[in-house]
Protein backbone atom coordinates (compact mmCIF):
# COMPACT_ATOMS: atom_id res chain seq x y z
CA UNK A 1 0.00 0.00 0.00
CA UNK A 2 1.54 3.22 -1.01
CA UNK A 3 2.14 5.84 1.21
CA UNK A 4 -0.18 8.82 1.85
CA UNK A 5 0.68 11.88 0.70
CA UNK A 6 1.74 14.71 2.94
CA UNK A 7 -0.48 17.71 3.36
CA UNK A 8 -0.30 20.79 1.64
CA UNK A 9 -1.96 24.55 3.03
CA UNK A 10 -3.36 26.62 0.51
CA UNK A 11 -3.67 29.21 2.74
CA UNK A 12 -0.77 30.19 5.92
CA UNK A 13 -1.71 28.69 9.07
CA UNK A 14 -3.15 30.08 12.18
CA UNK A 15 -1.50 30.23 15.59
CA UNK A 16 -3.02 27.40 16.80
CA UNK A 17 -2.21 25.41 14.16
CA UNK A 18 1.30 26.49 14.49
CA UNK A 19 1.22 25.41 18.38
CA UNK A 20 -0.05 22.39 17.63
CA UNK A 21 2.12 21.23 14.83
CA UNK A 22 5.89 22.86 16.76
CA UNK A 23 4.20 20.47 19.80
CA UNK A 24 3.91 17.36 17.55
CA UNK A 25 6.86 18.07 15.74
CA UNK A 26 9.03 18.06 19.27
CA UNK A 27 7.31 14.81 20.26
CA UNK A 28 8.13 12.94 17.40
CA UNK A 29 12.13 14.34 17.64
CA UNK A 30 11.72 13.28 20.99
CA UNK A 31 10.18 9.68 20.08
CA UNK A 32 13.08 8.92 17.20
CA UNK A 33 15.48 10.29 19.15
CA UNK A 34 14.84 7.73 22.13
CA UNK A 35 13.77 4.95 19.79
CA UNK A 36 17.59 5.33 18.21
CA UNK A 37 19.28 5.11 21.93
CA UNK A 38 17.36 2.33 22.47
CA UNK A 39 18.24 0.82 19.13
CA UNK A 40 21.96 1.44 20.47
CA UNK A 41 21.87 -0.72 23.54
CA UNK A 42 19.93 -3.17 22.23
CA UNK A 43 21.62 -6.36 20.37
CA UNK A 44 19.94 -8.11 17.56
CA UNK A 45 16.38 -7.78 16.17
CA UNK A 46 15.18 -6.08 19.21
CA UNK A 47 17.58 -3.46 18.14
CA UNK A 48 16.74 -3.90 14.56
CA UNK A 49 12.75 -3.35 14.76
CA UNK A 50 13.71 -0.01 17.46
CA UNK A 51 15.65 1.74 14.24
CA UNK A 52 12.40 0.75 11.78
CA UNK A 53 10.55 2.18 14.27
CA UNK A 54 12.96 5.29 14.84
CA UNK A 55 12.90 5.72 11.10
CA UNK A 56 9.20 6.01 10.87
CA UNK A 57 9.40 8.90 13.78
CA UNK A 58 11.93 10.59 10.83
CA UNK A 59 9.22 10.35 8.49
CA UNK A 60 6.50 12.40 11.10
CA UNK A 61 8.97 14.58 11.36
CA UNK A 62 8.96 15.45 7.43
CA UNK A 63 5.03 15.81 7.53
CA UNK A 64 4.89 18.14 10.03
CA UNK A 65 8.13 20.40 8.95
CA UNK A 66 6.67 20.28 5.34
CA UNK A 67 3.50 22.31 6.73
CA UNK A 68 5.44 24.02 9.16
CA UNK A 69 7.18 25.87 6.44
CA UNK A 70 9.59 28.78 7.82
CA UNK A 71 7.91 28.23 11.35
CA UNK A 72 9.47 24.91 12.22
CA UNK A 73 12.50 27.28 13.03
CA UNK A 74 14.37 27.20 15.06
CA UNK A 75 13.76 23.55 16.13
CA UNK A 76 11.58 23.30 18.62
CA UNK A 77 12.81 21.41 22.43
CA UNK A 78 10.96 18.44 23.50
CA UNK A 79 9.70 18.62 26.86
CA UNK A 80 11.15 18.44 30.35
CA UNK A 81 9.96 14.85 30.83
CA UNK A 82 10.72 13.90 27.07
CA UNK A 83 14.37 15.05 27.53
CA UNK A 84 14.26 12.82 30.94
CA UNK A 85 13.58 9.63 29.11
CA UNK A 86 15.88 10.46 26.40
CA UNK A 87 18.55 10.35 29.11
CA UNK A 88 17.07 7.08 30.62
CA UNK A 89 17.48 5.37 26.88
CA UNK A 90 20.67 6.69 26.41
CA UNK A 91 22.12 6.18 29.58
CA UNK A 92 20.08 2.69 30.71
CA UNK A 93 17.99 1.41 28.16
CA UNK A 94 15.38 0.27 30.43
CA UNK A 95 12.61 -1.49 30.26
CA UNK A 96 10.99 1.40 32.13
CA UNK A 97 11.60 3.72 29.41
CA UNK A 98 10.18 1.38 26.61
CA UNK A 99 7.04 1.40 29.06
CA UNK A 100 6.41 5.03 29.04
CA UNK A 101 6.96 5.18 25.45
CA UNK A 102 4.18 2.30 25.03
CA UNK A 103 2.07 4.68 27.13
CA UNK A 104 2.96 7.89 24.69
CA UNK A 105 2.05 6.25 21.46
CA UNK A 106 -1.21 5.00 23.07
CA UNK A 107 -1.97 8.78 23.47
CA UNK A 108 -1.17 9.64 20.15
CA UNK A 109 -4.18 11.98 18.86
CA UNK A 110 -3.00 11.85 15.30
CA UNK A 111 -6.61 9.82 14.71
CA UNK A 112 -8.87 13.27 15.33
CA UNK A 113 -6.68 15.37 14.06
CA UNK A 114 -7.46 16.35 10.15
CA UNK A 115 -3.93 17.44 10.03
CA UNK A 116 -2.43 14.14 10.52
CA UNK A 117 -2.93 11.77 7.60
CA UNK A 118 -4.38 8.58 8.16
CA UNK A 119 -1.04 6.73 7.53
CA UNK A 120 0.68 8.42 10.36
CA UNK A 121 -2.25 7.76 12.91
CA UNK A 122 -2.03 3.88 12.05
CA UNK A 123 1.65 4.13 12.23
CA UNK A 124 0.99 5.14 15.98
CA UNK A 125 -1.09 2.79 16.69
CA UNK A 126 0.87 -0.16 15.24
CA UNK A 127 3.96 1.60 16.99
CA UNK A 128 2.14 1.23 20.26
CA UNK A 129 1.59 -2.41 19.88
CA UNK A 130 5.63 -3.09 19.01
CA UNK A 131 6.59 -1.14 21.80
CA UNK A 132 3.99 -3.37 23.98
CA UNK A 133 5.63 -6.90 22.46
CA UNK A 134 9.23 -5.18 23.34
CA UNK A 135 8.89 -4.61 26.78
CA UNK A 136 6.70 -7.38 27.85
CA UNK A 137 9.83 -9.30 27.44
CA UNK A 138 11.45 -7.12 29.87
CA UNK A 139 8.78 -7.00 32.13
CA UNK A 140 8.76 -11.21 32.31
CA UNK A 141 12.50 -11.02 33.08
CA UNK A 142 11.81 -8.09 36.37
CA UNK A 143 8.68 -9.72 37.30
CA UNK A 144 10.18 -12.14 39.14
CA UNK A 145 12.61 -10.89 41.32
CA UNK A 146 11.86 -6.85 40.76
CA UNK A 147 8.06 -7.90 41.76
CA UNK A 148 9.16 -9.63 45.18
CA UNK A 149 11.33 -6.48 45.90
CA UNK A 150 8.64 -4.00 45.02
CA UNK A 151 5.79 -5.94 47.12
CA UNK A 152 8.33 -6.94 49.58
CA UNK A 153 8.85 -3.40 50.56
CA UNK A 154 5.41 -2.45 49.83
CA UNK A 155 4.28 -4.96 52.73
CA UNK A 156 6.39 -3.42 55.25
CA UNK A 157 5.43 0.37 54.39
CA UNK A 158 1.92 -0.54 54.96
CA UNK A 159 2.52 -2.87 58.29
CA UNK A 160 4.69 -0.89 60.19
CA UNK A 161 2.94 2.58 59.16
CA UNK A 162 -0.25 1.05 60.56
CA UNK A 163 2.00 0.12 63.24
CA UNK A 164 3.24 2.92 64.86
CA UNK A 165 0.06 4.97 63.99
CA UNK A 166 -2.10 2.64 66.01
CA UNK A 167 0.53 2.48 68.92
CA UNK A 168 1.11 6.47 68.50
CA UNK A 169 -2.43 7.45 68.42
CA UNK A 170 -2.61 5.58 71.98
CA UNK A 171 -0.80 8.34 73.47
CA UNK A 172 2.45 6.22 74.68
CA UNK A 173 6.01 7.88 74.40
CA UNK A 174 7.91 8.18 71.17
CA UNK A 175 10.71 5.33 72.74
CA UNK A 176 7.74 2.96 72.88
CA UNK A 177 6.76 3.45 69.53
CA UNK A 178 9.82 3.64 68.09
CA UNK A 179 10.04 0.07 70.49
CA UNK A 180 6.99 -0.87 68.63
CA UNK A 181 8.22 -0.02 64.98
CA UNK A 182 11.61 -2.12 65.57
CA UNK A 183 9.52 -5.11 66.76
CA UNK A 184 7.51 -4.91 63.84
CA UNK A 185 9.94 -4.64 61.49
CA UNK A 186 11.83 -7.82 62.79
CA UNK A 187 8.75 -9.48 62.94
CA UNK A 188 7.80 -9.28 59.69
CA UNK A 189 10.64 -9.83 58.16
CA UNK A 190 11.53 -12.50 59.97
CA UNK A 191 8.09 -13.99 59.58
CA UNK A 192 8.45 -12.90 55.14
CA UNK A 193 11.91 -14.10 55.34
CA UNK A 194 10.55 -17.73 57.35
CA UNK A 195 8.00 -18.01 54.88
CA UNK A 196 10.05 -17.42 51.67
CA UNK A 197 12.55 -20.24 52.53
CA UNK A 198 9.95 -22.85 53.72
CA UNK A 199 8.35 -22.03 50.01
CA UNK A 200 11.10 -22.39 47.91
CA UNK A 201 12.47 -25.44 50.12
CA UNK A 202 8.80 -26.78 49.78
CA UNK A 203 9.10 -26.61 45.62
CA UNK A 204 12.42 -27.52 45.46
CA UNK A 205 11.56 -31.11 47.37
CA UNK A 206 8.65 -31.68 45.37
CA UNK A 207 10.56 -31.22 41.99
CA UNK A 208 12.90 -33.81 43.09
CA UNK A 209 10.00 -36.24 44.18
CA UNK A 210 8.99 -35.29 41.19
CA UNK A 211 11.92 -36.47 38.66
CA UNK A 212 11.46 -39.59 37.35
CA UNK A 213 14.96 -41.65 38.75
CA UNK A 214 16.91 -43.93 36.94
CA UNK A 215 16.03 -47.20 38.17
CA UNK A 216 14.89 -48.54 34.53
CA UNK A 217 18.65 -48.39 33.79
CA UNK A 218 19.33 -50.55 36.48
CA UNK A 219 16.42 -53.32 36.10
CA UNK A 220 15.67 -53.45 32.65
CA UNK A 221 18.04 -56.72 31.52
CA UNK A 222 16.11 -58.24 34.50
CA UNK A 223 12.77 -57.74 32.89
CA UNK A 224 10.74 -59.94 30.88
CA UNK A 225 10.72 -58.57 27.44
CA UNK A 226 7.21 -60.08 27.08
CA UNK A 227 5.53 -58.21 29.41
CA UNK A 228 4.37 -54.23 29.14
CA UNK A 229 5.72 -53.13 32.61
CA UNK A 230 8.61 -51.03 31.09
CA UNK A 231 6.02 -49.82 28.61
CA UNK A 232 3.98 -48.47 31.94
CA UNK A 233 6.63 -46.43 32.99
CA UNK A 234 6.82 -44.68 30.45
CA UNK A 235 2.72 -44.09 29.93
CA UNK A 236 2.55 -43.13 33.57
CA UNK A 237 4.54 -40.64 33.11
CA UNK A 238 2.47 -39.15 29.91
CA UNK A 239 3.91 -40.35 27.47
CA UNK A 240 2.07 -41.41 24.20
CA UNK A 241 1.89 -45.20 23.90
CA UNK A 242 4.39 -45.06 20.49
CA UNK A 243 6.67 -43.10 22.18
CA UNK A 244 6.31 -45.67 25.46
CA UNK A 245 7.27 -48.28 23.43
CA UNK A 246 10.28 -46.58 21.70
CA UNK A 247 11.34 -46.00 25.05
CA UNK A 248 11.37 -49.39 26.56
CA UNK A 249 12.73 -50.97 22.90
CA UNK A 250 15.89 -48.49 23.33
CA UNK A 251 16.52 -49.87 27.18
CA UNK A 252 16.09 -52.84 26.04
CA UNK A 253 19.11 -52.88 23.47
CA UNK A 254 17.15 -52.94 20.44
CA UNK A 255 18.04 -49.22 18.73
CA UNK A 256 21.53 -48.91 18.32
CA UNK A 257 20.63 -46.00 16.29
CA UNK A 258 18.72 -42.76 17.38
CA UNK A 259 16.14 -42.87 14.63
CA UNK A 260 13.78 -40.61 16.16
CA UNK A 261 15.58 -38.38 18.85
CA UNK A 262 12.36 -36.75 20.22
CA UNK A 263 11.52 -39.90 21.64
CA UNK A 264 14.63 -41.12 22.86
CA UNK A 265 16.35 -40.75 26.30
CA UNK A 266 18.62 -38.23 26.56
CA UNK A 267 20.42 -38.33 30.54
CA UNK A 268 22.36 -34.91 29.57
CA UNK A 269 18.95 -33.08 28.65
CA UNK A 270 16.95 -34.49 31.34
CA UNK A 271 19.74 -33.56 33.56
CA UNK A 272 19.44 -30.05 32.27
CA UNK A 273 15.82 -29.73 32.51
CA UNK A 274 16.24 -30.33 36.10
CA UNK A 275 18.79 -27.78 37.02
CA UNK A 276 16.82 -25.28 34.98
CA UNK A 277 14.33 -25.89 37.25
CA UNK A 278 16.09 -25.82 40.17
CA UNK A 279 17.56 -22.36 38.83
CA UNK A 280 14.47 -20.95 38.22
CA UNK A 281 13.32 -21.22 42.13
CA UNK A 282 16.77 -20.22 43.07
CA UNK A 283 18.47 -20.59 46.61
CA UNK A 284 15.94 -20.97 49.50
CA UNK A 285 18.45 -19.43 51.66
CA UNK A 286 18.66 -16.53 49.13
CA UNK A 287 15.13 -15.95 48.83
CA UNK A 288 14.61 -15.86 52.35
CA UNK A 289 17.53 -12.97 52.76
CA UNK A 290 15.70 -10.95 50.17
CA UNK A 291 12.48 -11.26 51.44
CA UNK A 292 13.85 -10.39 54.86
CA UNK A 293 15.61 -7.43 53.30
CA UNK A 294 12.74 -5.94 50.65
CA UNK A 295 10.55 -6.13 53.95
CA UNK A 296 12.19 -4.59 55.96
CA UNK A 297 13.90 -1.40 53.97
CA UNK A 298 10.20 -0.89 53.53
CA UNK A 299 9.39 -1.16 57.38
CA UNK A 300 12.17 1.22 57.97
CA UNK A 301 11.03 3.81 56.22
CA UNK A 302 8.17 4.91 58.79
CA UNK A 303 10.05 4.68 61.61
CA UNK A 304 13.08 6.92 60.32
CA UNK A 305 11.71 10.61 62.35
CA UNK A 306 11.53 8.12 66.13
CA UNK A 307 15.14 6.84 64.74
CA UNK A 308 16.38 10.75 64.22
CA UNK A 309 14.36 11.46 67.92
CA UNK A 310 11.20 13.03 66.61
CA UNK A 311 8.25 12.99 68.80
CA UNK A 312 4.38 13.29 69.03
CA UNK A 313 2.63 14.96 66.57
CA UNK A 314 5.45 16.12 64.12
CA UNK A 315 7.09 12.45 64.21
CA UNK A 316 3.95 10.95 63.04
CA UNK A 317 2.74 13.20 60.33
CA UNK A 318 6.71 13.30 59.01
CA UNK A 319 6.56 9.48 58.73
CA UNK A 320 3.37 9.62 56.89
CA UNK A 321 4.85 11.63 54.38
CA UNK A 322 7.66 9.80 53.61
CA UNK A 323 5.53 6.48 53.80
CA UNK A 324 3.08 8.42 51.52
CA UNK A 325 6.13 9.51 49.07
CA UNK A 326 7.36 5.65 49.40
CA UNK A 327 3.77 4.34 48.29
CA UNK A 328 3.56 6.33 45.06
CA UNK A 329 7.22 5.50 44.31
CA UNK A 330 5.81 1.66 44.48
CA UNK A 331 2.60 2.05 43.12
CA UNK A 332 4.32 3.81 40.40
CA UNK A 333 6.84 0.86 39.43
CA UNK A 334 3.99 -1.17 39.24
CA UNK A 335 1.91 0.71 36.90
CA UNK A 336 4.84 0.81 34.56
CA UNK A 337 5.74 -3.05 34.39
CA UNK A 338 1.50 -3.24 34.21
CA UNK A 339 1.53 -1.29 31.10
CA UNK A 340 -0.92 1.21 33.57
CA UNK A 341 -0.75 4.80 34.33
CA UNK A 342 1.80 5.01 36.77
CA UNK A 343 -0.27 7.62 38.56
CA UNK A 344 -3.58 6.02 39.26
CA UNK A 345 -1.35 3.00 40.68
CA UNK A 346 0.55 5.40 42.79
CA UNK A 347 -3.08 6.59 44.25
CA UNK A 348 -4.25 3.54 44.85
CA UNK A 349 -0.96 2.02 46.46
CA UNK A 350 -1.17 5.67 48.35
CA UNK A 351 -4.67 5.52 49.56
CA UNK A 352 -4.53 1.79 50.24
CA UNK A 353 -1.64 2.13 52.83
CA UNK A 354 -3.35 5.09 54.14
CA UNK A 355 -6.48 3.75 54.70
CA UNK A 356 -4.66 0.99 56.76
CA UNK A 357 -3.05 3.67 58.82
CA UNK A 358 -6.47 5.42 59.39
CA UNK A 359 -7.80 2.18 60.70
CA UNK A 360 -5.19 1.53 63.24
CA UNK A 361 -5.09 5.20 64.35
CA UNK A 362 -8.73 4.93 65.07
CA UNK A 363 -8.47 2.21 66.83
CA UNK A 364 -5.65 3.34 68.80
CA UNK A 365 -7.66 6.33 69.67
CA UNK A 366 -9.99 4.37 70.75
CA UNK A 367 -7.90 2.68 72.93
CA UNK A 368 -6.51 5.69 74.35
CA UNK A 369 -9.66 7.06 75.02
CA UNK A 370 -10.83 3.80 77.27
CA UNK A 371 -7.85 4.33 78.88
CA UNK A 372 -8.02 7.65 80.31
């Protein structure tokens, strides 16, 4: 399909129009200037499809300088936050960056606007849906580990911030709380860290209960030929009954050549297939240290103003700030590896925690009030 043609004024251009077209023009500079960087650091045809994409950016470019005319001088500068990620790309190449750029071309409002030609509004919308395949790669590889750290620490924000505002609303002295906050933060991660390694421990043992052994190598001359218990092995453990049988003919003796390799035994493979499981749980002992330490640089974080000897009032509506700031920082993360607005997320991580913290200042009130 032939490309559009670009548009042509017959008469000059308003002021709007001008606004409009210098704003679109310094988005897509922006857009095939971070596109390229990214091209730069990546390898292969991740780096290949970023410098199609990049070139297609050029192209916008041309559109909008064409009816621009003399007033696409001088250049005009992308924005604060459009300069930001082009220093991300260039500097890390992250998968963070490639999420934010999903999130511009989705906004892309080339599809209302008359000035755009249809080519260039399917161009962002196709964009959008590369830039989507490209970093859901990256987000598999973080979600793992990155999602344990971010929750991890997410946990212990919320805990120990309705911690210490249910034991501070109860009127008890900052050393108590800051007693309190301590506990809390051992606790948890002790208990996160507890729980982690009896998990992984837990999956580990079942993938070796799991693994067929060897013990066919060892019995099989002892067998009667005859007989189908080899053959039953092999179907218990799902395979089809052809490949069953291929299986018990080669322990048997009778292949001395590997004439169909998908169903034969391979001891180096399956031997493989195991480690890469193993490796994909990791170290229980390692999983429990980083759950122990994601929870608890989270539960830190509201006790910080009792640590620096704070009290009252002040200490408790400084800690809420910085657990507030800490929330959005979270929620953020996660709306960029969701593909979300990292806003909203950050608001509903924010009043999530906070509406914990309301609960157990209530309720230390409460308490307080009996009290007296």
């Amino acid at each position: 399909m032939p490309a559009a043609a670009p548009h042509t004024l017959s008469t000059q251009p308003n002021r709007a129009q001008i606004r409009r077209w210098r704003r679109y023009l310094a988005e897509e500079i922006s857009e095939a200037r971070i596109y390229a960087a990214l091209a730069d650091r990546a390898k292969g045809k991740e780096a290949e499809i970023l410098r199609e994409v990049a070139q297609a950016e050029l192209r916008h470019q041309d559109h909008w300088r064409t009816l621009l005319g003399e007033h696409a001088t001088p250049e005009p500068r992308p924005s604060v936050s459009a300069r930001f990620l082009e220093l991300l790309a260039k500097n890390f190449g992250s998968v963070f960056v490639l999420a934010l750029a999903q999130r511009a071309e989705g906004r892309s409002p080339y599809a209302e606007d008359p000035d755009a030609t249809e080519a260039m509004a399917a161009d962002e919308a196709i964009h959008e849906e590369i830039i989507r395949a490209l970093s859901t790669s990256g987000r598999e590889k973080l979600s793992g580990n990155f999602r344990a750290a971010v929750f991890g620490a997410n946990d212990g924000l919320v805990s120990n911030a309705a911690l210490i505002m249910g034991v501070g609303a109860t009127g008890v002295s900052s050393s108590m709380v800051l007693l309190s906050g301590i506990a809390g933060l051992l606790a948890g991660a002790l208990s996160m860290a507890a729980g982690e390694f009896v998990s992984v421990r837990s999956q580990r043992e079942l993938l070796d209960a799991s693994r067929p052994t060897q013990v066919t190598l060892d019995v099989a001359h002892q067998l009667d030929i005859n007989q189908n218990e080899l053959e039953l092995i092999y179907k218990a453990r799902g395979m089809s009954e052809e490949a069953a049988r291929h299986r018990a003919m080669e322990r048997f003796g009778y292949f001395t050549c590997d004439c169909d390799p998908s169903l034969s035994f391979r001891d180096d493979i399956e031997g493989e297939d195991a480690k890469d499981a193993h490796g994909a749980l990791g170290s229980d002992v390692g999983a429990a240290a980083s759950s122990f330490c994601f929870f608890a640089s989270g539960a830190l974080i509201p006790i910080l103003p009792y640590i620096f000897g704070m009290s009252g009032g002040t200490a408790m509506l400084i800690s809420m700030l910085l657990v507030g700031f800490a929330l959005m920082v979270t929620g953020g993360i996660v709306g960029l590896l969701s593909g979300a607005s990292p806003l909203k997320r950050g608001l509903r991580q924010l009043a999530i925690g906070y509406g914990a913290a309301l609960a157990t200042y209530l309720l230390g009130l409460t308490f307080n009030a009996t009290v007296m």
